[in-house]
N, C-alpha and C. Protein backbone atom coordinates (compact mmCIF):
# COMPACT_ATOMS: atom_id res chain seq x y z
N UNK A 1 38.83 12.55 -132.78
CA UNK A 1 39.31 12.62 -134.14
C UNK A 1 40.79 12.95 -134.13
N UNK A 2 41.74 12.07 -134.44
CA UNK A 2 43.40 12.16 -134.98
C UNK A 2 43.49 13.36 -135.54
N UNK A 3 42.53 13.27 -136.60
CA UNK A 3 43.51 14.39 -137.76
C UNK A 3 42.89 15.81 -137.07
N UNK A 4 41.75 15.70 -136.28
CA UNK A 4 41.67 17.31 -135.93
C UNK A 4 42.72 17.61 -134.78
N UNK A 5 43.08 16.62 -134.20
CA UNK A 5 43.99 17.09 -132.98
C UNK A 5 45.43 17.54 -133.70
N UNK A 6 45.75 16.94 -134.87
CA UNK A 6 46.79 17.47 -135.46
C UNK A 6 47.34 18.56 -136.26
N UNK A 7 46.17 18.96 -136.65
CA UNK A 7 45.94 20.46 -137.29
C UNK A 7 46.51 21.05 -136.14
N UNK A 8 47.04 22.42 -136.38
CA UNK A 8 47.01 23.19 -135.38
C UNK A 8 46.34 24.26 -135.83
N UNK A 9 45.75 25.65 -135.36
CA UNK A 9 45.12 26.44 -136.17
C UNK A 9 45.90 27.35 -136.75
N UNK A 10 47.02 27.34 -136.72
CA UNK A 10 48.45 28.52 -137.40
C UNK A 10 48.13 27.66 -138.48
N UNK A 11 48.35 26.14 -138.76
CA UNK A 11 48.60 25.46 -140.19
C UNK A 11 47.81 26.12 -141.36
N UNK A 12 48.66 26.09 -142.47
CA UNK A 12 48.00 26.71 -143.81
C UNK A 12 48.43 25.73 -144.50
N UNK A 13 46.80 25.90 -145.51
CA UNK A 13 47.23 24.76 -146.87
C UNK A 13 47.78 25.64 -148.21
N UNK A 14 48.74 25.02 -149.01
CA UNK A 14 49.09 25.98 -149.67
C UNK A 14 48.65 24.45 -150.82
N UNK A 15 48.08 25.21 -151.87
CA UNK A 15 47.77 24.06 -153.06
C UNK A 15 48.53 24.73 -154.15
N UNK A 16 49.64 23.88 -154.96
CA UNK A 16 50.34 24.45 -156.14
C UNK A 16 49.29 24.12 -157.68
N UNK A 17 49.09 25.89 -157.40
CA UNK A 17 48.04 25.44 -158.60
C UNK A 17 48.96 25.48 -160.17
N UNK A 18 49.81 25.44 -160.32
CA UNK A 18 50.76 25.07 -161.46
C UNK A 18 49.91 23.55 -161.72
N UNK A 19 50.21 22.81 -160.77
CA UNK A 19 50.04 21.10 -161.18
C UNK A 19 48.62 21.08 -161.43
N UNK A 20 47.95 21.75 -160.28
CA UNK A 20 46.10 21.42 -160.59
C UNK A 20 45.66 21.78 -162.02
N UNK A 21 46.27 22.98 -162.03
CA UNK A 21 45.69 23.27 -163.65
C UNK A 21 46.26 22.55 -164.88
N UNK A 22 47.49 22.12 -164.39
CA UNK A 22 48.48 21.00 -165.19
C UNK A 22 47.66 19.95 -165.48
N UNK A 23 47.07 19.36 -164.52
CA UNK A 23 46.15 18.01 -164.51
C UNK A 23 45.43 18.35 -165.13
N UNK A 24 44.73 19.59 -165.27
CA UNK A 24 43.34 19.45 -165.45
C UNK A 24 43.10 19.47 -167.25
N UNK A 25 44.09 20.17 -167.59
CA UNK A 25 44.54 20.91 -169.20
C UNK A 25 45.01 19.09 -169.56
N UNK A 26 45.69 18.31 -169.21
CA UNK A 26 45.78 17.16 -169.80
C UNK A 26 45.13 16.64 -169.54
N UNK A 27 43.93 16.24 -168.71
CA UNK A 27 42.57 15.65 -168.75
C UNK A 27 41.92 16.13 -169.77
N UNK A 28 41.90 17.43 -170.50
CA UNK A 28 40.83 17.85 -170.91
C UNK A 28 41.50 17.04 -172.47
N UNK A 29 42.94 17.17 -172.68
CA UNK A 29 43.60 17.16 -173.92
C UNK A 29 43.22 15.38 -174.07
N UNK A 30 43.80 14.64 -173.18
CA UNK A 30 43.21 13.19 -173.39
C UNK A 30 41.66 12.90 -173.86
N UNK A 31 40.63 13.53 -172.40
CA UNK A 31 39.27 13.46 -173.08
C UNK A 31 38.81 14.59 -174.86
N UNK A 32 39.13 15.00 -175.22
CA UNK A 32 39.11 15.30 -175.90
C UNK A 32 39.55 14.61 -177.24
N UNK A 33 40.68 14.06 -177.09
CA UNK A 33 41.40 13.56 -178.64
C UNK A 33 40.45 12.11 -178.61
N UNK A 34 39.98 11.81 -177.56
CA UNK A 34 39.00 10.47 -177.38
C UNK A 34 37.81 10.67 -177.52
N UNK A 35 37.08 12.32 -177.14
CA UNK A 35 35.90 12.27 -178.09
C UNK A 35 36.22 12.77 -179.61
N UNK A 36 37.06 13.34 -180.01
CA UNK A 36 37.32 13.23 -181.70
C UNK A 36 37.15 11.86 -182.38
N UNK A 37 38.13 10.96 -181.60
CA UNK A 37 37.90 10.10 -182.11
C UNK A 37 36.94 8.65 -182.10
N UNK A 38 35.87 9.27 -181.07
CA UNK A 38 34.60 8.38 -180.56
C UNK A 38 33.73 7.91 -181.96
N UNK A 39 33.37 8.55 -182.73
CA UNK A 39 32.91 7.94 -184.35
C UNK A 39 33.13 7.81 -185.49
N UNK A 40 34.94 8.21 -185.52
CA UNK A 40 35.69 7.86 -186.56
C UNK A 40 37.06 7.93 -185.92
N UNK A 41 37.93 7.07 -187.00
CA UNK A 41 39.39 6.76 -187.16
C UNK A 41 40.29 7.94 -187.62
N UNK A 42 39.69 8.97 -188.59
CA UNK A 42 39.93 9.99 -188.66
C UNK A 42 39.48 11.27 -188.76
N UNK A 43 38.80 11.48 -188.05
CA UNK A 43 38.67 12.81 -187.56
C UNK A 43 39.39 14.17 -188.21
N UNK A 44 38.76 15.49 -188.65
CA UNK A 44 39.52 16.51 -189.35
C UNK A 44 40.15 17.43 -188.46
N UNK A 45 40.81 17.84 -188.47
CA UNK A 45 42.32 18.69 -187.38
C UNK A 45 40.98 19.74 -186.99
N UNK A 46 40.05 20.22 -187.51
CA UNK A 46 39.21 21.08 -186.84
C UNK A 46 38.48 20.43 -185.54
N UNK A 47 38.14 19.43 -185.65
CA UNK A 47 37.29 18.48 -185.31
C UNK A 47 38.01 18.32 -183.99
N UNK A 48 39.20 18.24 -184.24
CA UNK A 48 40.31 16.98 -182.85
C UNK A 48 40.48 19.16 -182.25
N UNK A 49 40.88 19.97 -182.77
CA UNK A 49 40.89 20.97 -182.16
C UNK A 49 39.77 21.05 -181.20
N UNK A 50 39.05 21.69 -181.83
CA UNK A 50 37.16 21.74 -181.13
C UNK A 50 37.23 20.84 -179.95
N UNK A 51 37.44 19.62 -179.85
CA UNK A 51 37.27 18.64 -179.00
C UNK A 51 38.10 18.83 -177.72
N UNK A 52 38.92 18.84 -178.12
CA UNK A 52 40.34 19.00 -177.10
C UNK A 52 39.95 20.65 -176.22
N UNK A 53 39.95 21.53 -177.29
CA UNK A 53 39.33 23.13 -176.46
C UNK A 53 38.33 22.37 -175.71
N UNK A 54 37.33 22.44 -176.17
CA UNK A 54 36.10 21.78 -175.29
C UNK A 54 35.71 21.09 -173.60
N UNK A 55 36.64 20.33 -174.10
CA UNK A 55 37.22 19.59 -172.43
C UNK A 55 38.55 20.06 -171.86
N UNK A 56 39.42 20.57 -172.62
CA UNK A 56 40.30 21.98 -171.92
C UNK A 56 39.02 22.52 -170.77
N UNK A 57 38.30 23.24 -171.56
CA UNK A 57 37.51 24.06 -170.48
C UNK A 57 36.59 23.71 -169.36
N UNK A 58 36.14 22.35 -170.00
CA UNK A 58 35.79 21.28 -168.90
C UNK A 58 35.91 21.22 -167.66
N UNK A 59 37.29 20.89 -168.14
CA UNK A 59 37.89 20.33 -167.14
C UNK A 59 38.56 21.56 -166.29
N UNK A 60 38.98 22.89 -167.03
CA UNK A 60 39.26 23.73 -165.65
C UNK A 60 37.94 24.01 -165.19
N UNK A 61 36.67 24.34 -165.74
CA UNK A 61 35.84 24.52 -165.36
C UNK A 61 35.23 23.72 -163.61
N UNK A 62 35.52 22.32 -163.44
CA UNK A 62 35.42 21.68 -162.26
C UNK A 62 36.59 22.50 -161.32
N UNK A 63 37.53 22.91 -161.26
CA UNK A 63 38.13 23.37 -160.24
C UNK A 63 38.25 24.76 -160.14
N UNK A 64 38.14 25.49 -161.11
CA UNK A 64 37.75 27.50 -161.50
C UNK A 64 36.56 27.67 -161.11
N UNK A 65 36.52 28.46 -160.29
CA UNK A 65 34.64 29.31 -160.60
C UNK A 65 34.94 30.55 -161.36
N UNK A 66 34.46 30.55 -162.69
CA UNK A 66 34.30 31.75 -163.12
C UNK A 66 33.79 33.15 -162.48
N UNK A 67 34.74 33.93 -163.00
CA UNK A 67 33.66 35.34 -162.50
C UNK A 67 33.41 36.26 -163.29
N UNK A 68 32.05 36.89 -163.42
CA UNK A 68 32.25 38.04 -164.65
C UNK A 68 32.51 38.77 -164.27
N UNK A 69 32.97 39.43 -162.85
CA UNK A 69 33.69 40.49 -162.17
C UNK A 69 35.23 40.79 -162.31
């Protein structure tokens, strides 16, 4: 295997979670304003709110594990 011979075991992954959570908050904001508007043209500002929170949390939800600790 290439990529294991190239690791070395000092190497660290560093993940910038600025962007991950960046991605994830505009995934949720896109899926969201698209389920507001999945059975109407206009939708009420509560409605497109609700939606957008909704898959906000979604979507950090796939990369967060909550803790109640």
């Amino acid at each position: 295997m290439k990529l294991a011979r190239r690791l070395r075991p000092q190497s660290q992954l560093k993940i910038n979670t600025y962007v991950v959570i960046s991605r994830a908050v505009e995934e949720g904001i896109n899926r969201g304003w698209y389920r507001a508007h999945k059975h109407t043209d206009t939708p009420s500002e509560p409605t497109i709110k609700s939606e957008i929170e909704r898959e906000i949390l979604n979507s950090l939800t796939e990369i967060i594990s909550w803790s109640d600790e």
